[in-house]
PDB file of N, CA and C in Angstrom:
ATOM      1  N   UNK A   1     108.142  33.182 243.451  1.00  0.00           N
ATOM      2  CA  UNK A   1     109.228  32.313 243.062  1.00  0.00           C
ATOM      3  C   UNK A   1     109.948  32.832 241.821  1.00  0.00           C
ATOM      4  N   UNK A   2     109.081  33.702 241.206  1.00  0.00           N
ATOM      5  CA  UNK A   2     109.753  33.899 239.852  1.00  0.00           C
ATOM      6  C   UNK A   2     110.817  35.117 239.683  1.00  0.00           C
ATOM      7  N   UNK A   3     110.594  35.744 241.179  1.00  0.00           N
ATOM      8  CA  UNK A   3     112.065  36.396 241.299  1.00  0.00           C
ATOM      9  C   UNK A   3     113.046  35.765 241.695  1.00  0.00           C
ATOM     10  N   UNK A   4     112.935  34.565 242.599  1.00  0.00           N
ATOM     11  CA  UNK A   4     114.485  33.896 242.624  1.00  0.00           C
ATOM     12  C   UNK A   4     114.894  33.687 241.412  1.00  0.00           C
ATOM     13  N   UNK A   5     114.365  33.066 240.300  1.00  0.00           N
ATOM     14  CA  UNK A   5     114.822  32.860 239.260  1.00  0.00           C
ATOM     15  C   UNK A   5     115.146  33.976 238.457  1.00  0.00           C
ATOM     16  N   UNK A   6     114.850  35.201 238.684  1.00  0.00           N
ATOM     17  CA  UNK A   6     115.026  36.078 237.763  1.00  0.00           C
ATOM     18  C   UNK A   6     116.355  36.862 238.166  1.00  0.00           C
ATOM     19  N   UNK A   7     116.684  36.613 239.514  1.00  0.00           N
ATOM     20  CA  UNK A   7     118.278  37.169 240.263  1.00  0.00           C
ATOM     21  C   UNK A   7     118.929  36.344 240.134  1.00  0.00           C
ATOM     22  N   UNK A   8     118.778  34.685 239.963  1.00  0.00           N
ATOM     23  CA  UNK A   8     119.750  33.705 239.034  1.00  0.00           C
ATOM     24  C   UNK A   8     119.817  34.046 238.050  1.00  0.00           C
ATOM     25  N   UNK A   9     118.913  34.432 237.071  1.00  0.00           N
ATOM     26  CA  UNK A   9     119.208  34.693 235.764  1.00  0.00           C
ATOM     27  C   UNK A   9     119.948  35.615 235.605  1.00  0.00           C
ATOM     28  N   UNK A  10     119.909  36.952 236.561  1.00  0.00           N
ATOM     29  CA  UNK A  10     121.085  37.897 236.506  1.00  0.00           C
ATOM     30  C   UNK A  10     122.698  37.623 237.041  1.00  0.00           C
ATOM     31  N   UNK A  11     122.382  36.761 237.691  1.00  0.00           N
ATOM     32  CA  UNK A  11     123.868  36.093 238.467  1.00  0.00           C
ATOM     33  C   UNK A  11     124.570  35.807 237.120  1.00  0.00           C
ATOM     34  N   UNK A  12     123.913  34.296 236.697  1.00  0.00           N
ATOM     35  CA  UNK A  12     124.233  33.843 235.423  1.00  0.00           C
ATOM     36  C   UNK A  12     124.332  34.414 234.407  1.00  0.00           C
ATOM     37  N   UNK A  13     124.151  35.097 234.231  1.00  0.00           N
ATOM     38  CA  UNK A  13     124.241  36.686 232.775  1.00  0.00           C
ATOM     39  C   UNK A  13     125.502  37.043 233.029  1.00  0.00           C
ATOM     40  N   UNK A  14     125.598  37.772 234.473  1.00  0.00           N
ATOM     41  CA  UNK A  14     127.108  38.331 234.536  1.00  0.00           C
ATOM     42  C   UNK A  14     128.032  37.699 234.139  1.00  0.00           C
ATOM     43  N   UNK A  15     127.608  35.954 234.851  1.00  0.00           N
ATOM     44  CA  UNK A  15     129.069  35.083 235.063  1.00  0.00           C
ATOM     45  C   UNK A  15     128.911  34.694 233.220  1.00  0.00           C
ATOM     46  N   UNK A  16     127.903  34.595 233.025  1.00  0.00           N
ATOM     47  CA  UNK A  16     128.443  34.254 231.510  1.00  0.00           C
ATOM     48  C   UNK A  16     129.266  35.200 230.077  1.00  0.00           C
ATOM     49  N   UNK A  17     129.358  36.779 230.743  1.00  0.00           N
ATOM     50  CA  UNK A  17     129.930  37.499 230.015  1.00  0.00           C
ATOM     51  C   UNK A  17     130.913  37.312 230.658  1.00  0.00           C
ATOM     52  N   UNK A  18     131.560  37.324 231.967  1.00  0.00           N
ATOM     53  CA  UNK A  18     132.759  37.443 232.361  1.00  0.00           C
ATOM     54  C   UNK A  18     133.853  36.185 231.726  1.00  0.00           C
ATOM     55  N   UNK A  19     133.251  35.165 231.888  1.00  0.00           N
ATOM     56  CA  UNK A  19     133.588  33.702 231.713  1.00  0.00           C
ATOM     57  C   UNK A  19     133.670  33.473 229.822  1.00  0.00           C
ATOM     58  N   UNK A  20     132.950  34.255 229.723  1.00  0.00           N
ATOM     59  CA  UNK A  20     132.985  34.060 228.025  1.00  0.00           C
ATOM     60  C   UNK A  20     134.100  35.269 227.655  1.00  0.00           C
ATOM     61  N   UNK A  21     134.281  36.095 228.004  1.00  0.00           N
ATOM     62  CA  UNK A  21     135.314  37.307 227.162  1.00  0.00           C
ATOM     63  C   UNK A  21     136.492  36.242 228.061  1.00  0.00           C
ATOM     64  N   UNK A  22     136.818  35.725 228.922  1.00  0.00           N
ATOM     65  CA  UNK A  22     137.912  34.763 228.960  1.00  0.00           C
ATOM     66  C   UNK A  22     138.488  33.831 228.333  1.00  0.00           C
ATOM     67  N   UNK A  23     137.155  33.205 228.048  1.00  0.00           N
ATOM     68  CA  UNK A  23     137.329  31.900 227.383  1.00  0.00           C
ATOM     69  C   UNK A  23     137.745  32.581 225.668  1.00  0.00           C
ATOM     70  N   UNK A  24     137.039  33.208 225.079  1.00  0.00           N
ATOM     71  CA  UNK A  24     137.261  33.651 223.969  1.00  0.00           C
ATOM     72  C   UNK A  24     138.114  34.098 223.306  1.00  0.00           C
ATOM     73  N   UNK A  25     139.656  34.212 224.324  1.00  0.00           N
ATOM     74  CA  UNK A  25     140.644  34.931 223.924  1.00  0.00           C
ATOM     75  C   UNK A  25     141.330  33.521 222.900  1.00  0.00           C
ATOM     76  N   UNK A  26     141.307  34.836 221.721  1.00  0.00           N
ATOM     77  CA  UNK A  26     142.488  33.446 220.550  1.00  0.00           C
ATOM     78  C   UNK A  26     141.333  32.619 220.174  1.00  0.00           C
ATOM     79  N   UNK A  27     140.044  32.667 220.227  1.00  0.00           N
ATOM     80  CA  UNK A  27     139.119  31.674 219.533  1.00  0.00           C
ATOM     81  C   UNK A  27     137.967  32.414 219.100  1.00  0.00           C
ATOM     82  N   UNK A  28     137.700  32.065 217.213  1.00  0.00           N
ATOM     83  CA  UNK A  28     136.690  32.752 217.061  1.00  0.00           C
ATOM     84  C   UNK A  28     135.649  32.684 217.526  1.00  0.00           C
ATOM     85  N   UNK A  29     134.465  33.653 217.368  1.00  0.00           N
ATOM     86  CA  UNK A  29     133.216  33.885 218.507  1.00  0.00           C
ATOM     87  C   UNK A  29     132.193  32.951 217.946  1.00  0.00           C
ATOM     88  N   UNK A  30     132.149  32.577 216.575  1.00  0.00           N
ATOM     89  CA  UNK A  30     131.744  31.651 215.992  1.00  0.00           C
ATOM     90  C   UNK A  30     131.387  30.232 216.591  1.00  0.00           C
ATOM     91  N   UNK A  31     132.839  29.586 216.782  1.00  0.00           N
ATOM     92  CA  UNK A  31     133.284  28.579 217.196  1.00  0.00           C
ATOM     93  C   UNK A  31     133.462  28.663 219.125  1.00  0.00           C
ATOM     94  N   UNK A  32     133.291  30.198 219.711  1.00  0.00           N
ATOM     95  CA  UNK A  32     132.791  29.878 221.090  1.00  0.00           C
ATOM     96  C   UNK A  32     131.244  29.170 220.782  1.00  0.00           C
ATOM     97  N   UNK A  33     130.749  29.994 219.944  1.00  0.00           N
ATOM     98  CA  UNK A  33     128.760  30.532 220.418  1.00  0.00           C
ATOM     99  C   UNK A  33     128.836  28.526 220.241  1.00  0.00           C
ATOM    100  N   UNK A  34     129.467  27.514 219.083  1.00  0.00           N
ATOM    101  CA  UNK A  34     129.047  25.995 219.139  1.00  0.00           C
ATOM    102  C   UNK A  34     129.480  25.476 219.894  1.00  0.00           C
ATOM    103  N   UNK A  35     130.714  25.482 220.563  1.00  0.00           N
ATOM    104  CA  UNK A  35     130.882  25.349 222.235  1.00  0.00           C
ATOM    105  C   UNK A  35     130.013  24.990 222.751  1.00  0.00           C
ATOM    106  N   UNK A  36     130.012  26.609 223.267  1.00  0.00           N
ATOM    107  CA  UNK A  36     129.160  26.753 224.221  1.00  0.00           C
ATOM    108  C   UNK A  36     127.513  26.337 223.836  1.00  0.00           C
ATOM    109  N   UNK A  37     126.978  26.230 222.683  1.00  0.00           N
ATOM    110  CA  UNK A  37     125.365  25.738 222.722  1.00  0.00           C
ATOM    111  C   UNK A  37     125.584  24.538 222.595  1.00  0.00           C
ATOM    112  N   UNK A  38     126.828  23.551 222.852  1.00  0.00           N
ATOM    113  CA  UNK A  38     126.848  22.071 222.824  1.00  0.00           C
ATOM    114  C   UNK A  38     126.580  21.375 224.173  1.00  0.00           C
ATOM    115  N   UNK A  39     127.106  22.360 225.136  1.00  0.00           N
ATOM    116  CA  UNK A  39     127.214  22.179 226.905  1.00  0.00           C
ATOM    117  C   UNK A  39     125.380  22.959 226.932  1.00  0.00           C
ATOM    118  N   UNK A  40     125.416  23.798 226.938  1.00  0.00           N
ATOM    119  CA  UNK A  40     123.540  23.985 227.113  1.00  0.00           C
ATOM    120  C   UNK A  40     123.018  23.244 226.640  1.00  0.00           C
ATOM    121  N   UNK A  41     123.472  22.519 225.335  1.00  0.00           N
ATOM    122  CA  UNK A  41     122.090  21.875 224.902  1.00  0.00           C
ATOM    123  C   UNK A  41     121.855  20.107 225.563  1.00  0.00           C
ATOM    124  N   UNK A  42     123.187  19.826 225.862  1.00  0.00           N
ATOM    125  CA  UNK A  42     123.219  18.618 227.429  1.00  0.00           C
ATOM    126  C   UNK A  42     122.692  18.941 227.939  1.00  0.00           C
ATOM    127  N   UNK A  43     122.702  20.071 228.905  1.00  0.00           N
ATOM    128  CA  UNK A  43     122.494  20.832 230.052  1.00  0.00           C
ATOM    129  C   UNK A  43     120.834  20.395 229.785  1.00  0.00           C
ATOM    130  N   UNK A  44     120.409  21.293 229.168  1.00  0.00           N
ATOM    131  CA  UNK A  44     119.037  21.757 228.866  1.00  0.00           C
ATOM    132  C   UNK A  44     118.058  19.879 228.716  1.00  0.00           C
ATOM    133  N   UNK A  45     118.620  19.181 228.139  1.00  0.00           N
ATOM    134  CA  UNK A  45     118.315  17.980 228.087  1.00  0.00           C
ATOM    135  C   UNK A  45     118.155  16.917 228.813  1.00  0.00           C
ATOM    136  N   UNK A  46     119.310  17.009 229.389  1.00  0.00           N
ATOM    137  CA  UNK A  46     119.516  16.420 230.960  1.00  0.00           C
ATOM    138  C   UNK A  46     118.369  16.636 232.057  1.00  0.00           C
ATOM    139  N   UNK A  47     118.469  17.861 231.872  1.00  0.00           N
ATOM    140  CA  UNK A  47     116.918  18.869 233.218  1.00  0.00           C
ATOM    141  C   UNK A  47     115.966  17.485 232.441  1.00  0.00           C
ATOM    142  N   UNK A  48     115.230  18.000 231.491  1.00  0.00           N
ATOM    143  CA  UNK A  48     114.036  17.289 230.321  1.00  0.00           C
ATOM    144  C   UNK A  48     114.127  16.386 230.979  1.00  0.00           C
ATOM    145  N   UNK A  49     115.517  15.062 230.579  1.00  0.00           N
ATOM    146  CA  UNK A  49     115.120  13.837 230.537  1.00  0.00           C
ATOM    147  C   UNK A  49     115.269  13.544 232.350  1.00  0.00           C
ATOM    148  N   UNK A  50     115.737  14.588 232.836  1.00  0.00           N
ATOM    149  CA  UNK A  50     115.767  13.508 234.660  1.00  0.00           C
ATOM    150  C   UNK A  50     114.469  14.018 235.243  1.00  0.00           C
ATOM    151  N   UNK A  51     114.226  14.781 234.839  1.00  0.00           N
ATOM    152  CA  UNK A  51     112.308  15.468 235.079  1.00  0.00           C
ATOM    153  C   UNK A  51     111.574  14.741 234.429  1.00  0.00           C
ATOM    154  N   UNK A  52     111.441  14.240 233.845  1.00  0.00           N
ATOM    155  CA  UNK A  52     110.625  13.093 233.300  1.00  0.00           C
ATOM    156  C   UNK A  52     109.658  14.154 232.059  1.00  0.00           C
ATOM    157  N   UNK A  53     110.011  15.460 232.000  1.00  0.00           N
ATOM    158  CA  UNK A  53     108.704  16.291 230.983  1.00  0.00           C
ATOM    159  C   UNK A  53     109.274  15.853 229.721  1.00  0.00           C
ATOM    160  N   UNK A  54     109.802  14.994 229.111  1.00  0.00           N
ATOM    161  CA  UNK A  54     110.004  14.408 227.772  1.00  0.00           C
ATOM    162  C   UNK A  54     109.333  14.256 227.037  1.00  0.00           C
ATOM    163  N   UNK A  55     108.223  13.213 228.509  1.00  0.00           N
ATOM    164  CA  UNK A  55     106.836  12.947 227.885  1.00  0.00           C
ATOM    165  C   UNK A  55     105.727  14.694 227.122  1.00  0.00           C
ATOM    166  N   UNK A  56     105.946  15.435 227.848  1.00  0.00           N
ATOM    167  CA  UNK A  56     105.085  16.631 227.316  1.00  0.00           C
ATOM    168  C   UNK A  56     105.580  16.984 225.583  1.00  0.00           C
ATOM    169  N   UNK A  57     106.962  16.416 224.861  1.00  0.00           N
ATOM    170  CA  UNK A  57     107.045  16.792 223.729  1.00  0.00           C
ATOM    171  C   UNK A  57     105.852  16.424 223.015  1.00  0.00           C
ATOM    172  N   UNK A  58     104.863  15.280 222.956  1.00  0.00           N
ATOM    173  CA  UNK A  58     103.598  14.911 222.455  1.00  0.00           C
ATOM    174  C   UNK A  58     102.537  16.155 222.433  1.00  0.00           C
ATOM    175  N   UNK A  59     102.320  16.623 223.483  1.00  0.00           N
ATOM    176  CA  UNK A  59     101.837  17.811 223.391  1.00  0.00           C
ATOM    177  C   UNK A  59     101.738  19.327 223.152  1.00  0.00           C
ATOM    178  N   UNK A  60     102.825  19.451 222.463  1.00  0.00           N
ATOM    179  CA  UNK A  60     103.080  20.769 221.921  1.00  0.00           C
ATOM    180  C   UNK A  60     102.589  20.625 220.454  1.00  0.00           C
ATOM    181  N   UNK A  61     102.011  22.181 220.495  1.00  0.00           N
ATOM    182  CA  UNK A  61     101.191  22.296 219.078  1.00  0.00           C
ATOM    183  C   UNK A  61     101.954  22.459 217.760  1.00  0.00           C
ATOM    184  N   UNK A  62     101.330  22.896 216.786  1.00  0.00           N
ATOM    185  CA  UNK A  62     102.304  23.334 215.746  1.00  0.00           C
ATOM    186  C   UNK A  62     102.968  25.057 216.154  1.00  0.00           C
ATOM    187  N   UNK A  63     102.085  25.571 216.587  1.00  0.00           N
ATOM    188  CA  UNK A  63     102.348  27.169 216.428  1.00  0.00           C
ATOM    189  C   UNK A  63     103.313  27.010 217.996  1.00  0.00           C
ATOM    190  N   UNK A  64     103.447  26.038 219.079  1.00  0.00           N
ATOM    191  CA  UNK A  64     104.448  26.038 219.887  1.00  0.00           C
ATOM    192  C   UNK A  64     105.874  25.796 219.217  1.00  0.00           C
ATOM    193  N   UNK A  65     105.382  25.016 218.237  1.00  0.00           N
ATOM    194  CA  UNK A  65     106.967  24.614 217.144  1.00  0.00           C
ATOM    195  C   UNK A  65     107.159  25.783 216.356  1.00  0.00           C
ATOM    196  N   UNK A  66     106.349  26.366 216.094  1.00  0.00           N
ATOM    197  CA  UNK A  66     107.004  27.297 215.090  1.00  0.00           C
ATOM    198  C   UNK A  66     107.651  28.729 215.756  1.00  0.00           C
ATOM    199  N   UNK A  67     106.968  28.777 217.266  1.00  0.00           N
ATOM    200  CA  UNK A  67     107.949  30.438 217.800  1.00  0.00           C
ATOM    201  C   UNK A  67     108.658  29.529 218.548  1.00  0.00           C
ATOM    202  N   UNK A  68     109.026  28.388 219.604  1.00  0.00           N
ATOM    203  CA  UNK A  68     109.899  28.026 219.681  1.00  0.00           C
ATOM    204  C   UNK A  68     110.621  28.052 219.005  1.00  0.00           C
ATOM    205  N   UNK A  69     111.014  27.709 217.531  1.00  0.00           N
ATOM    206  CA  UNK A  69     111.667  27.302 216.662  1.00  0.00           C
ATOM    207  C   UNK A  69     112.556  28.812 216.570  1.00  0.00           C
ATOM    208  N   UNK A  70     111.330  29.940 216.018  1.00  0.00           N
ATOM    209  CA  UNK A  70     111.559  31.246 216.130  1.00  0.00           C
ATOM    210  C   UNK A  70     112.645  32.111 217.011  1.00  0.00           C
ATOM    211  N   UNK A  71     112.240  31.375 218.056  1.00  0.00           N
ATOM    212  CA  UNK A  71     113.097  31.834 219.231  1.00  0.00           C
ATOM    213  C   UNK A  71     114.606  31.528 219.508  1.00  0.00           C
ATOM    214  N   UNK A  72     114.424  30.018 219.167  1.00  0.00           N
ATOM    215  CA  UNK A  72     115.811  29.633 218.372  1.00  0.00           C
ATOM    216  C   UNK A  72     117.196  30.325 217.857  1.00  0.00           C
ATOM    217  N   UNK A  73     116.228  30.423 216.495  1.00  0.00           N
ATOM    218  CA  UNK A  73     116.816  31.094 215.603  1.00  0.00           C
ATOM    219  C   UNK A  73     117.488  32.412 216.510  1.00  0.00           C
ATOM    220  N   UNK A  74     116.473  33.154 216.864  1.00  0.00           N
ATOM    221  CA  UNK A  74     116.851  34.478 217.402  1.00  0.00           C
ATOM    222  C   UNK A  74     118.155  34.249 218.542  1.00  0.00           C
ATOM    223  N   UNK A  75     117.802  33.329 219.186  1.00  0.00           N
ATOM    224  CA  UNK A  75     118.636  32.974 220.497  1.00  0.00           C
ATOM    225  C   UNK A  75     120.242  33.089 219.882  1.00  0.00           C
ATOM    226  N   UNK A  76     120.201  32.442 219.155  1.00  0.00           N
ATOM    227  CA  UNK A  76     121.630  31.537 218.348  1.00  0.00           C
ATOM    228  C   UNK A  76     122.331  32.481 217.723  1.00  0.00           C
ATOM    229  N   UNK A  77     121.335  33.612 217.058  1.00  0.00           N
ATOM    230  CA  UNK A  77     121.769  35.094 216.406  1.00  0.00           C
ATOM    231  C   UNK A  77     122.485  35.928 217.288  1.00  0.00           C
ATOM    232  N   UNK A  78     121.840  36.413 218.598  1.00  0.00           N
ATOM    233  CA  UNK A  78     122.194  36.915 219.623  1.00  0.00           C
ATOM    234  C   UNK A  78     123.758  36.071 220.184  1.00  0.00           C
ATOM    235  N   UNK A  79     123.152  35.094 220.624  1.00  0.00           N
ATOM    236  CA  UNK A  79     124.760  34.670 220.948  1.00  0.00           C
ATOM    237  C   UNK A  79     125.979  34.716 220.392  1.00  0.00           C
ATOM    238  N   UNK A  80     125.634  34.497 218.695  1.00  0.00           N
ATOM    239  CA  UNK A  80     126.840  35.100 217.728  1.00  0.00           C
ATOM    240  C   UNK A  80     127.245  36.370 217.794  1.00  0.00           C
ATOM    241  N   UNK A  81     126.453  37.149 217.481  1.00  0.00           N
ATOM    242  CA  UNK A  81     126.564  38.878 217.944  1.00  0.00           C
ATOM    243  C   UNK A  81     127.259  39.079 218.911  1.00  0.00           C
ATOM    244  N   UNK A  82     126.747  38.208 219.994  1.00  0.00           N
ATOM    245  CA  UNK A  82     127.114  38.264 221.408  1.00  0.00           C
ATOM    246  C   UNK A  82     128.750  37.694 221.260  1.00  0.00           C
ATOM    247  N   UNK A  83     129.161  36.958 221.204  1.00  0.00           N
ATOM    248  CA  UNK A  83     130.432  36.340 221.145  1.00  0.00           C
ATOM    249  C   UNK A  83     131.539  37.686 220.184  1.00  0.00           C
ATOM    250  N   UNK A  84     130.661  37.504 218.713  1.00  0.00           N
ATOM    251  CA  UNK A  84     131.760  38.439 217.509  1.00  0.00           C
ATOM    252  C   UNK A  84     132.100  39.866 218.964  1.00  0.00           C
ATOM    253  N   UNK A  85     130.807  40.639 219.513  1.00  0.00           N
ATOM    254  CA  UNK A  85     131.225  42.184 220.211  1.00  0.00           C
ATOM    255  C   UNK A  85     132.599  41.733 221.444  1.00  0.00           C
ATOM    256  N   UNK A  86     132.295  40.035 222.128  1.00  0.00           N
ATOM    257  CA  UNK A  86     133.552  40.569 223.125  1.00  0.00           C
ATOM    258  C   UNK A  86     134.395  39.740 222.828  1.00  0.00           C
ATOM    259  N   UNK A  87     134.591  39.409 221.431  1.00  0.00           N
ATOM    260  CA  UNK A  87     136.358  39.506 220.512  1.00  0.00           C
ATOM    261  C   UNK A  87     137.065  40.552 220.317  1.00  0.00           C
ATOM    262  N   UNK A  88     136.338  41.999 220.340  1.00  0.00           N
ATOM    263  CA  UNK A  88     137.301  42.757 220.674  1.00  0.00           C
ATOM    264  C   UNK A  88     137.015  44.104 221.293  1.00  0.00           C
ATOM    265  N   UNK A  89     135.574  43.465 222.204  1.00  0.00           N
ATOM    266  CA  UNK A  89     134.949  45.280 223.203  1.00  0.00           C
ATOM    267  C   UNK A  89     135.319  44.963 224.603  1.00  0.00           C
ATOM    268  N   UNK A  90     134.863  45.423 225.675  1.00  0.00           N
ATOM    269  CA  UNK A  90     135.397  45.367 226.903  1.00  0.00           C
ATOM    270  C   UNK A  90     133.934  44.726 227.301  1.00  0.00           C
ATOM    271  N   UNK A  91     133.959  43.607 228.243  1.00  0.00           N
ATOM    272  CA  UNK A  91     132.533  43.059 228.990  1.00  0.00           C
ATOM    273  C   UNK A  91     131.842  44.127 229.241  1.00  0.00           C
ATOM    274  N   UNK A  92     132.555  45.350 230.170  1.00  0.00           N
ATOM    275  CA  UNK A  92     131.793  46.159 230.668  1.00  0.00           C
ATOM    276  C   UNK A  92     131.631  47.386 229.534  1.00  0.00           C
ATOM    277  N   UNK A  93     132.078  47.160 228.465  1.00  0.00           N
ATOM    278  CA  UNK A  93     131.010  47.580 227.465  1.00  0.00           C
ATOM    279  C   UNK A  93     129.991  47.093 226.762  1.00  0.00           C
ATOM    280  N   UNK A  94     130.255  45.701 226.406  1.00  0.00           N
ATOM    281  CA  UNK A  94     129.383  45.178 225.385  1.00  0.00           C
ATOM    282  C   UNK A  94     128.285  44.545 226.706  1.00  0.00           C
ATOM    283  N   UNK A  95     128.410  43.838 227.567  1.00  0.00           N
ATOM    284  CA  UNK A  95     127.089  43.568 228.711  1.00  0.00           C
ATOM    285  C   UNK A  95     126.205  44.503 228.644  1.00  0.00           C
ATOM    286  N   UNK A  96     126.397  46.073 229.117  1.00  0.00           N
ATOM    287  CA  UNK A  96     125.551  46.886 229.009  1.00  0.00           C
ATOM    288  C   UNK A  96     124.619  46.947 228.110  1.00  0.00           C
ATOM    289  N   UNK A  97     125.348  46.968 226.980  1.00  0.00           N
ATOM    290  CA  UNK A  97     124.842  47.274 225.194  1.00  0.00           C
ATOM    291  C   UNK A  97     123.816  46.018 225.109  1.00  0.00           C
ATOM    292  N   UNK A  98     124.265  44.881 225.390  1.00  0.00           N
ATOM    293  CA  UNK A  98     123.504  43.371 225.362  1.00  0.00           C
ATOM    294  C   UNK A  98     122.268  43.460 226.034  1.00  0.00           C
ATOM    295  N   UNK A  99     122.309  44.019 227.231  1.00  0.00           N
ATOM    296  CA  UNK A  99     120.520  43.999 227.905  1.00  0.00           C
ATOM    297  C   UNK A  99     119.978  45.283 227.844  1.00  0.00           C
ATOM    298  N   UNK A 100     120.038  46.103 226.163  1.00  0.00           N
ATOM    299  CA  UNK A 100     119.186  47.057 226.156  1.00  0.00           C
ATOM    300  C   UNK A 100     117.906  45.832 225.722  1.00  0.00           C
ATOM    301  N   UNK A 101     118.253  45.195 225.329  1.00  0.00           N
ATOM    302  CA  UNK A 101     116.994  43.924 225.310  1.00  0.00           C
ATOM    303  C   UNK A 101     115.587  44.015 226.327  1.00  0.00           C
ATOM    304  N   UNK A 102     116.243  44.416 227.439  1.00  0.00           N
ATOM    305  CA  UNK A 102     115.411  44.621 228.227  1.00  0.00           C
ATOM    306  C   UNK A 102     114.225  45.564 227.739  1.00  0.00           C
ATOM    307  N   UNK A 103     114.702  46.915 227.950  1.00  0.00           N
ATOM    308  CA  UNK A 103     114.042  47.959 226.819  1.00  0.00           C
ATOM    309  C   UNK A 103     113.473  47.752 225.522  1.00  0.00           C
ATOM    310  N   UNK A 104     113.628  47.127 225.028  1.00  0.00           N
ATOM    311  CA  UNK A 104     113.503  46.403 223.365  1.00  0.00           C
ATOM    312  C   UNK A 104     112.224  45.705 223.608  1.00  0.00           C
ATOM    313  N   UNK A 105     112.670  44.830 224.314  1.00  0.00           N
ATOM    314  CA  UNK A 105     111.371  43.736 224.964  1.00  0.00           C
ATOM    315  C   UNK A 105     109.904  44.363 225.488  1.00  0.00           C
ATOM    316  N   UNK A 106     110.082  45.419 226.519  1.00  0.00           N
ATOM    317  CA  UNK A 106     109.390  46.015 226.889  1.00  0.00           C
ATOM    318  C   UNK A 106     108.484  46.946 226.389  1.00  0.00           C
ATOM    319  N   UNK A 107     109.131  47.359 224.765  1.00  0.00           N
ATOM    320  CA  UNK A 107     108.555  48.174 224.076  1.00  0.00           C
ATOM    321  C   UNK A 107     107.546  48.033 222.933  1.00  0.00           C
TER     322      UNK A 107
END
């Protein structure tokens, strides 16, 4: 199962660089990246609260709060980065450059 999700996740990668160097024209990347983490973070909440795993926030530890938290941070960094490169690179430059992550990760 965890490859269907992982060829959505690539679907959604594409469509979100394509859809974002659109949207971004004439608006700083700043003010996309709070946008856009205002609609995910519905998004992301919505799933939570109509799944009923709300209840599981009780059970997360401290050290789940603290690299969640971690991850965060990092996430939110990336997306800025991500936004400032296609204010003024080409998708099909800066996408590439974006999932050396992959490699990064792996290493």
């Amino acid at each position: 199962m965890w490859r269907y999700y992982a060829i959505l996740s690539a679907f959604f990668a594409a469509a979100t660089a394509i859809l974002a160097k659109i949207g971004i024209k004439g608006v700083n990347g700043n003010l996309a990246t709070a946008i856009r983490t205002v609609v995910i973070l519905f998004i992301a909440w919505g799933i939570v609260l109509a799944t009923g795993e709300i209840s599981e926030l009780k059970t997360l530890s401290k050290n789940n709060l603290i690299f969640l938290g971690l991850s965060g941070v990092a996430t939110g960094l990336s997306w800025i980065f991500y936004f400032k490169a296609l204010e003024t690179g080409a998708v099909s430059k800066v996408a590439p450059i974006d999932k050396l992550s992959v490699a990064i990760a792996m290493g």
